[in-house]
C-alpha atoms as a PDB file:
ATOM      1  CA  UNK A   1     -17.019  -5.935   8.021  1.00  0.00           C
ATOM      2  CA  UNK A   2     -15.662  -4.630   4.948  1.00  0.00           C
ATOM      3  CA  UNK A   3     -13.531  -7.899   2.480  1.00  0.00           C
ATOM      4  CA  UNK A   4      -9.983  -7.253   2.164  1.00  0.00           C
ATOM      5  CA  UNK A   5     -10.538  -8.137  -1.631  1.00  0.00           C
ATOM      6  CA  UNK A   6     -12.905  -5.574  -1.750  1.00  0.00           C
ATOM      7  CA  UNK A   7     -10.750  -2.774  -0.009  1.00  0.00           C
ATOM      8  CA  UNK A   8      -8.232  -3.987  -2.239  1.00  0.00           C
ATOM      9  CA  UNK A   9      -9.312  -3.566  -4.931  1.00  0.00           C
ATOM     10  CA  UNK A  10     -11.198   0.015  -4.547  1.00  0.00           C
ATOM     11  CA  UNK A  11      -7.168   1.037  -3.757  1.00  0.00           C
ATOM     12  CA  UNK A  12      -6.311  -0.252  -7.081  1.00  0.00           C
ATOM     13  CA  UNK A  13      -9.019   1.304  -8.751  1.00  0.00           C
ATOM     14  CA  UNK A  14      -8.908   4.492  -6.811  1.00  0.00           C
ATOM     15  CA  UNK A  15      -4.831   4.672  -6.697  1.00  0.00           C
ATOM     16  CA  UNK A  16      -4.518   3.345 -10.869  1.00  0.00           C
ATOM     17  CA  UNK A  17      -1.877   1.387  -9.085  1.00  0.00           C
ATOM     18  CA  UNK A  18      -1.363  -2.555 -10.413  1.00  0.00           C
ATOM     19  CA  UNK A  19      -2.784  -5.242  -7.694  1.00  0.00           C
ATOM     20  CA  UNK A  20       0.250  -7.035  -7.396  1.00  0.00           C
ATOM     21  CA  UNK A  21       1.800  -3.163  -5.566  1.00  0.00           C
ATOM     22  CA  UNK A  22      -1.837  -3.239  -3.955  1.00  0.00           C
ATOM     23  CA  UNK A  23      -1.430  -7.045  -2.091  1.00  0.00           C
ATOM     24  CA  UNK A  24       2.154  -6.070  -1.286  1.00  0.00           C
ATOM     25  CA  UNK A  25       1.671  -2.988   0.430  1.00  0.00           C
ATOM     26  CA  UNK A  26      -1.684  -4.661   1.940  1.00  0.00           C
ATOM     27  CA  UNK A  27       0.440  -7.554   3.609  1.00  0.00           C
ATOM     28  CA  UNK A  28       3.021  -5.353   5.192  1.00  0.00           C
ATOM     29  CA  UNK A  29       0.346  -3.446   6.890  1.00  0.00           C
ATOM     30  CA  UNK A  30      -0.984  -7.284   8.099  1.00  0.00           C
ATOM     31  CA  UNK A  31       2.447  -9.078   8.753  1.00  0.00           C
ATOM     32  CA  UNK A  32       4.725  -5.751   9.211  1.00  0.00           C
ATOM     33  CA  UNK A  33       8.311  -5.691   8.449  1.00  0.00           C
ATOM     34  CA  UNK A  34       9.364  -7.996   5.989  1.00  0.00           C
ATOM     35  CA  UNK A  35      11.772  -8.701   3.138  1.00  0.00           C
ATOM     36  CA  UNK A  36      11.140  -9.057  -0.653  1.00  0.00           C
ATOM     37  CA  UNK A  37      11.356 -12.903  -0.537  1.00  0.00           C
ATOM     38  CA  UNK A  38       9.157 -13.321   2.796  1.00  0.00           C
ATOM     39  CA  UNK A  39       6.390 -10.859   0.677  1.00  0.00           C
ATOM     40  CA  UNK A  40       7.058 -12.824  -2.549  1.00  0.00           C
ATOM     41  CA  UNK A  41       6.642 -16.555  -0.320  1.00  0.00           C
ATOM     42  CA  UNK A  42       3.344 -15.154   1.376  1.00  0.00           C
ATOM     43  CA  UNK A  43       1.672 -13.572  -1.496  1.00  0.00           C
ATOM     44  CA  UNK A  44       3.202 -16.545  -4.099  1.00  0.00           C
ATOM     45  CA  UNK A  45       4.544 -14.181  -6.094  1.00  0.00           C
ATOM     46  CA  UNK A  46       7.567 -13.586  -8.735  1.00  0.00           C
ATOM     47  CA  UNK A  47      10.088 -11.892  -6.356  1.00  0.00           C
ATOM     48  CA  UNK A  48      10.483  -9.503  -8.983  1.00  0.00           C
ATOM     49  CA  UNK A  49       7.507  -8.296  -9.167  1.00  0.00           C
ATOM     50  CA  UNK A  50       6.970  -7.386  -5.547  1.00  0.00           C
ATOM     51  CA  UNK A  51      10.673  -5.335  -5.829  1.00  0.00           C
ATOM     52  CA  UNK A  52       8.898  -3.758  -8.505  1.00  0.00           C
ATOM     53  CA  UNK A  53       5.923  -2.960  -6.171  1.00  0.00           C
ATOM     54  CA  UNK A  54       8.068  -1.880  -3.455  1.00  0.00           C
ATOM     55  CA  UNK A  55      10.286   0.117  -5.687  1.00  0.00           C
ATOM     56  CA  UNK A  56       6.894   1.579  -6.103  1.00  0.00           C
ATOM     57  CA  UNK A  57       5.569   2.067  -2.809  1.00  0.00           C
ATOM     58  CA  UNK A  58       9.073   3.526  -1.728  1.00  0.00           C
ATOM     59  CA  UNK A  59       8.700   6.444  -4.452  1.00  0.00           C
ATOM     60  CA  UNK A  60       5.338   7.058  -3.688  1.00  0.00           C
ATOM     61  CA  UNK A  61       5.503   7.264  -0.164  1.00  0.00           C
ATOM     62  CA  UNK A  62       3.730   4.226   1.065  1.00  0.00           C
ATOM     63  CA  UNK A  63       6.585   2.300   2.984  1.00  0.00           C
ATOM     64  CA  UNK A  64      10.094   2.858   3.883  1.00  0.00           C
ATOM     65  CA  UNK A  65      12.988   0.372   3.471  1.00  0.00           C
ATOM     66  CA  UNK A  66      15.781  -0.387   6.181  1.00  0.00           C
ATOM     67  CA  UNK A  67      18.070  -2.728   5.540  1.00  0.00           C
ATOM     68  CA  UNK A  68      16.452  -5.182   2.910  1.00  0.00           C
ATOM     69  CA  UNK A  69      13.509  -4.884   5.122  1.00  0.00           C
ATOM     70  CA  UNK A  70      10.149  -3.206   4.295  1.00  0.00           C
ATOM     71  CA  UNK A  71       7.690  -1.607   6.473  1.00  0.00           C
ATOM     72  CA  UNK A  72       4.548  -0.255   5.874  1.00  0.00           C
ATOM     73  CA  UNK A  73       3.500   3.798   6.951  1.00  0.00           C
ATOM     74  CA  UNK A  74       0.172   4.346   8.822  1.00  0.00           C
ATOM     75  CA  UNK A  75      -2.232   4.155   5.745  1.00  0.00           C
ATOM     76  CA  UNK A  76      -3.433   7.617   6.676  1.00  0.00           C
ATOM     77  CA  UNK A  77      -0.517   8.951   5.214  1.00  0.00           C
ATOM     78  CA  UNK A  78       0.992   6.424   2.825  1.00  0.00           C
ATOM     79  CA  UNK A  79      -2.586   6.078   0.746  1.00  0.00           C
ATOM     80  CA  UNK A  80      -2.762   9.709   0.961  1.00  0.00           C
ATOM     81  CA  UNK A  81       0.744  10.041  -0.055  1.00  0.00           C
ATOM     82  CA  UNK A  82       0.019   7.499  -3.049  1.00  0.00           C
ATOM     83  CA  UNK A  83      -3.103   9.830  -3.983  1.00  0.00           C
ATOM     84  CA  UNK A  84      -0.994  12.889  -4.077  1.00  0.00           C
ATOM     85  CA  UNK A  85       1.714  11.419  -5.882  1.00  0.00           C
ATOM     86  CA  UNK A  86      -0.728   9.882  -8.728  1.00  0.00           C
ATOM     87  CA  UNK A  87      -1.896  13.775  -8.921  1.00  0.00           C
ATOM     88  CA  UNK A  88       0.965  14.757  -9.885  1.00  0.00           C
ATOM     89  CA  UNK A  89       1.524  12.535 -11.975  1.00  0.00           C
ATOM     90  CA  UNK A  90      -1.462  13.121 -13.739  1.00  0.00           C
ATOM     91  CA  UNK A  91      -1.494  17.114 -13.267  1.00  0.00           C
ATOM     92  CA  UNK A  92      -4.319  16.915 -11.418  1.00  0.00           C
ATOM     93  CA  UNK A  93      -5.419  19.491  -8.554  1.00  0.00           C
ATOM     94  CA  UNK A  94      -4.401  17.828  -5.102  1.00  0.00           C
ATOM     95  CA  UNK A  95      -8.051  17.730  -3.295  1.00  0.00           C
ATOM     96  CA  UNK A  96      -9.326  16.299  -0.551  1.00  0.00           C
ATOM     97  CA  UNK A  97     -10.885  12.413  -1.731  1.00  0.00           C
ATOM     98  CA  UNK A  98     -13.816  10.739   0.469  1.00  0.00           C
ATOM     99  CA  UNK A  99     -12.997   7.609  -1.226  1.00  0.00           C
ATOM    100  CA  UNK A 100      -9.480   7.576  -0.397  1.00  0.00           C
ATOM    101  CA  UNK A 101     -10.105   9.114   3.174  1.00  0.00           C
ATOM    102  CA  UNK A 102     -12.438   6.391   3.020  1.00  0.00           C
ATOM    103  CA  UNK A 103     -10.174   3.194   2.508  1.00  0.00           C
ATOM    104  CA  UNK A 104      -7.060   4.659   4.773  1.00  0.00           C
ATOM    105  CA  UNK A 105      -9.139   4.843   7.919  1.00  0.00           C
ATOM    106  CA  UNK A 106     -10.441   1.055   7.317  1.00  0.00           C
ATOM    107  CA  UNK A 107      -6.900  -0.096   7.090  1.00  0.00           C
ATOM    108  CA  UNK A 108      -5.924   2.465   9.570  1.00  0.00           C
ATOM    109  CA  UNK A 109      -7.510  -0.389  11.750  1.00  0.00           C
ATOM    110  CA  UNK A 110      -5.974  -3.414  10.220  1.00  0.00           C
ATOM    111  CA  UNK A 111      -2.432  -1.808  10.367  1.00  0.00           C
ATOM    112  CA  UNK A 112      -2.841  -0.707  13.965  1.00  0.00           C
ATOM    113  CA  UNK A 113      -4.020  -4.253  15.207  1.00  0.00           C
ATOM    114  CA  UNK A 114      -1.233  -5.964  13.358  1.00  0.00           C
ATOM    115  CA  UNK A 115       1.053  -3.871  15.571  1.00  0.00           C
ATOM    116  CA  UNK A 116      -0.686  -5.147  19.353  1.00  0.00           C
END
């Protein structure tokens, strides 16, 4: 099995995205819906720093927001809408990425037995 530090990090690396957006999306896959303070108690981090992560992860297409609440998106769209969006960001061609393909369908797993 495959470290969650390890995963996490690839993401980071892979995604240019900061670590602190990387844990926060990483624990609403594990714990599901939650707000910024329950994210910011869990991961013991500045509250403002995980709105700024989920302000992220809202643009980019990793996780929705209802109601002060956060949720996650299956990772085999949210990382691959986080790839596209960095893309464009970058104007880069939007092609298929075995490393990203790669890292969604391992926490395709985690997010689907968080949700049993």
């Amino acid at each position: 099995m495959v470290s969650m530090d390890k995963v996490e990090d690839a993401l980071a690396r892979e995604l240019m995205m900061s670590m602190d957006t990387i844990k926060v999306y990483t624990m609403l896959l594990r714990k599901g819906m939650l707000n910024a303070r329950e994210i910011a108690d869990e991961l013991n981090m500045d509250e403002g720093k995980v709105k700024d992560a989920l302000s992220d992860l809202v643009r980019d297409g990793a996780c929705i927001e209802i109601n002060g609440r956060y949720e996650a998106l299956n990772p085999r769209f949210a990382i691959t809408n986080m790839y596209r969006m960095l893309c464009l960001r970058m104007n880069r061609e939007v092609k298929r990425n075995e490393r990203i393909d790669g890292i969604a369908s391992i926490l395709e797993k985690v997010y689907s037995d968080a949700r049993r």
